[in-house]
Protein backbone atom coordinates (compact mmCIF):
# COMPACT_ATOMS: atom_id res chain seq x y z
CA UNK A 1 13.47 17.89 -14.73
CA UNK A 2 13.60 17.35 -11.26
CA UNK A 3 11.48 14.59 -9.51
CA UNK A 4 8.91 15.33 -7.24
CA UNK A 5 9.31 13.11 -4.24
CA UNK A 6 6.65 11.10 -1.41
CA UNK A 7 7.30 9.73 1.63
CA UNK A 8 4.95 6.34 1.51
CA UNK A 9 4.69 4.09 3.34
CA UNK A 10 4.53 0.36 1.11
CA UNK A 11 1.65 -1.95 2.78
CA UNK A 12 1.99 -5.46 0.81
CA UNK A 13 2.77 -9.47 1.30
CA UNK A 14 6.10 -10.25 1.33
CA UNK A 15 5.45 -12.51 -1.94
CA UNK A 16 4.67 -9.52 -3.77
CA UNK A 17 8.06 -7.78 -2.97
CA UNK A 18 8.77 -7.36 -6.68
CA UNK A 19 5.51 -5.27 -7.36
CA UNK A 20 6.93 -2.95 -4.86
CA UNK A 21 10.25 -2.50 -7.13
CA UNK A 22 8.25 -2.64 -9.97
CA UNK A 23 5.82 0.32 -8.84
CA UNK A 24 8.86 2.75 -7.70
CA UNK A 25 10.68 1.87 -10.79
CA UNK A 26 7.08 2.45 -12.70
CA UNK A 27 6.82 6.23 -10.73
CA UNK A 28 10.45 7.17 -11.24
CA UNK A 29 10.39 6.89 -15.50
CA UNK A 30 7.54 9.66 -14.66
CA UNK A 31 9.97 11.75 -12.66
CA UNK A 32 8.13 10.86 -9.49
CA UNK A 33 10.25 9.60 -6.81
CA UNK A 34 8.62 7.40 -3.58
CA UNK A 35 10.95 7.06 -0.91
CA UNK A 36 9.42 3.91 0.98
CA UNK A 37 9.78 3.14 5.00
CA UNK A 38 7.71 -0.47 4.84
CA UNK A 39 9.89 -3.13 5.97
CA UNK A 40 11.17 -6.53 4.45
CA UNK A 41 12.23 -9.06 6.18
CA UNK A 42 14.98 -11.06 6.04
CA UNK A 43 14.42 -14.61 5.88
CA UNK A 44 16.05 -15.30 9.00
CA UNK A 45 13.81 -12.60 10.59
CA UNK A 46 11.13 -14.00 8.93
CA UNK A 47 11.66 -17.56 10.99
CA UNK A 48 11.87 -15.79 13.76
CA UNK A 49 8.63 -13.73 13.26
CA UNK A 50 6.99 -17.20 12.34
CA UNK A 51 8.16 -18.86 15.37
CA UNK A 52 6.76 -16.16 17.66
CA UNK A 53 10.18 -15.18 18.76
CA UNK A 54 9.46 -11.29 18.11
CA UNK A 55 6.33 -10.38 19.42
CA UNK A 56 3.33 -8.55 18.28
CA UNK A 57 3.75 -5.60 19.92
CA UNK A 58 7.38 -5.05 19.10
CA UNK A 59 6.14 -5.53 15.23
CA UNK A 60 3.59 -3.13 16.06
CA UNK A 61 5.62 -0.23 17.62
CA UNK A 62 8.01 -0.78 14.98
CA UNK A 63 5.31 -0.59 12.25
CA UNK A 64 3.66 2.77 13.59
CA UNK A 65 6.71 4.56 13.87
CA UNK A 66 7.40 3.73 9.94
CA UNK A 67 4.39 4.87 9.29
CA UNK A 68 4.67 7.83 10.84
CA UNK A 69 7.00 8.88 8.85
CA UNK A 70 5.44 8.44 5.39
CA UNK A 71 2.74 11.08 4.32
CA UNK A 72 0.55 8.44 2.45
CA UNK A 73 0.36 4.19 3.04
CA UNK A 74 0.31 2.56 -0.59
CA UNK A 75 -1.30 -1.09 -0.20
CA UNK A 76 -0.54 -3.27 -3.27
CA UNK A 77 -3.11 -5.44 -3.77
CA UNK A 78 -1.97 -9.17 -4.76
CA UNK A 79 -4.56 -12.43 -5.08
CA UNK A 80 -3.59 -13.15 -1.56
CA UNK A 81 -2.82 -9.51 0.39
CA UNK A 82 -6.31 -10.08 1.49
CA UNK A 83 -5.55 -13.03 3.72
CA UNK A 84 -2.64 -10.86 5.09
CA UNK A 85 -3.35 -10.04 8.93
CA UNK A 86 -0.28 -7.73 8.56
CA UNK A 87 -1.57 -5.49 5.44
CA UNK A 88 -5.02 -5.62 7.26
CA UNK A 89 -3.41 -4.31 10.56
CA UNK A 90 -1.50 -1.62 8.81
CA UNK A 91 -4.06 -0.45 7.06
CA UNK A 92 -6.34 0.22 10.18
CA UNK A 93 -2.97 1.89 11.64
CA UNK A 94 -2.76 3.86 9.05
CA UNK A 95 -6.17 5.03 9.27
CA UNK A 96 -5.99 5.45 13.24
CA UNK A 97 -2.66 7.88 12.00
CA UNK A 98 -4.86 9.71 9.43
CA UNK A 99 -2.78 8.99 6.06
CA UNK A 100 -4.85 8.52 3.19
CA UNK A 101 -4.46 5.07 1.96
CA UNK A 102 -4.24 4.28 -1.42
CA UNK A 103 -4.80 1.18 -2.81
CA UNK A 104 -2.67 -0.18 -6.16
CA UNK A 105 -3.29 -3.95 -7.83
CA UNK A 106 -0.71 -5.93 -8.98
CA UNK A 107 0.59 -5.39 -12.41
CA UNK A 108 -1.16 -8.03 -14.80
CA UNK A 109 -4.67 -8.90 -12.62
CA UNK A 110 -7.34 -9.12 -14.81
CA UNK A 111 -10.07 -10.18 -12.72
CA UNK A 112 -11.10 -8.74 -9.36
CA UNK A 113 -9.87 -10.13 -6.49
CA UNK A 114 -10.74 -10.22 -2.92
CA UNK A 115 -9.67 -6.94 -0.80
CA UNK A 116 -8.49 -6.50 2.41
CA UNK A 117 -11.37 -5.76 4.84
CA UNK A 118 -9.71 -2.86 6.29
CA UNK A 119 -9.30 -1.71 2.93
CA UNK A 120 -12.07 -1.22 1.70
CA UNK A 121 -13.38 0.41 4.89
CA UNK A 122 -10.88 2.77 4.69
CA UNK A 123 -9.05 3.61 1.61
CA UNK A 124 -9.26 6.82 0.00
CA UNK A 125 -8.12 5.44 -3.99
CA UNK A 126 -8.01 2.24 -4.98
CA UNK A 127 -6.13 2.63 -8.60
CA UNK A 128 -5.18 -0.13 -11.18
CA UNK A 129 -1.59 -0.54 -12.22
CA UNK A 130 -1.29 2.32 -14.28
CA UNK A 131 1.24 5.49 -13.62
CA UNK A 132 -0.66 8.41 -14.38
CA UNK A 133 -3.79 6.91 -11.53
CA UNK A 134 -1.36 6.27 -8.85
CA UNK A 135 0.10 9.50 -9.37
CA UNK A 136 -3.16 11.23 -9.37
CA UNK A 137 -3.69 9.42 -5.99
CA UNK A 138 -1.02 10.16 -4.70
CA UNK A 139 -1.86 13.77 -5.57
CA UNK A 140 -5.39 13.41 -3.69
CA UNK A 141 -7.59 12.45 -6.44
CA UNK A 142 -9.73 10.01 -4.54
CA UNK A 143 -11.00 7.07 -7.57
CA UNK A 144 -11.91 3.77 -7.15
CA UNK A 145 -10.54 1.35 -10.05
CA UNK A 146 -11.10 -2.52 -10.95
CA UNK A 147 -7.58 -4.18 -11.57
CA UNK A 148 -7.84 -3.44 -15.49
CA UNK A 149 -7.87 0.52 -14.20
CA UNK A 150 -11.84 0.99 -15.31
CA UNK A 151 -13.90 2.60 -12.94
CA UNK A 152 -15.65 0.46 -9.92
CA UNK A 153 -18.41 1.58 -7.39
CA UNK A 154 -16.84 3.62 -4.14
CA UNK A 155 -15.84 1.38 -1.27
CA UNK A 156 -16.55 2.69 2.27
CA UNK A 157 -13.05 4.41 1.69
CA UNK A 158 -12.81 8.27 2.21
CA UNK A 159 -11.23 11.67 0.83
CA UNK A 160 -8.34 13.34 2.93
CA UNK A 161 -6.61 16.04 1.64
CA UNK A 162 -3.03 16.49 2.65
């Protein structure tokens, strides 16, 4: 069978790296392939973004133009991605660009947590960590999920077809 691929993309704190692995690796045992254009940094680019050495507009530029690129901006959604500036910036970006923005918690959160402002203005799904929802999101089914994948009231978010 041949995958069907998506150009995302992958809005998340850099702690939560593994989640990103872990949600490709979740897509691709359903013969759905995400080819991702987020950036991670190295740790010694990481000192230098912490020391102020790159600046904000450089980041910026840099992040637009991978953003460009993907058709959709996945935000996984960690206990802390809401104190992020970074996922918060990209997701307005990403709404100033017009992808849809879908919004995936962590695998294993039980209990809500605290989203991204941005996020919840503007996302059009925000799914648990569950295959078949983020692939039905990714598809354009806009839903609106708690972390344990049952249903929650509709953010501020919105629909956009592709």
């Amino acid at each position: 069978m041949t995958k069907k691929i998506k150009n995302v993309f992958v809005s998340h704190h850099h702690k939560d790296d593994s989640s990103v692995d872990g949600l490709t690796k979740m897509l691709s045992g359903k013969e759905y392939k995400i080819r991702n254009s987020s950036i991670r940094v190295k740790p010694e680019n990481q000192e230098r973004i912490d020391k102020d050495k790159i600046s904000n507009r450089t980041i910026e530029r840099l992040l637009r133009m991978k953003m460009r690129w993907a058709s959709q901006v996945i935000v996984i959604i960690g206990k802390e991605t809401h104190q992020r500036k970074w996922v918060n910036w990209e997701v307005q970006a990403a709404h100033k660009l017009g992808k849809p923005i879908i919004g995936v918690y962590e695998s294993g959160l039980k209990n809500k947590v605290e989203l991204p402002e941005n996020l919840k203005k503007y996302a059009t799904s925000i799914v648990g960590w569950r295959s078949a929802t983020v692939i039905s999101a990714l598809e354009g089914e806009s839903q609106f999920q708690n972390p344990d994948g049952t249903p929650s009231p509709k953010t501020d978010g919105r629909h956009i077809v592709c």
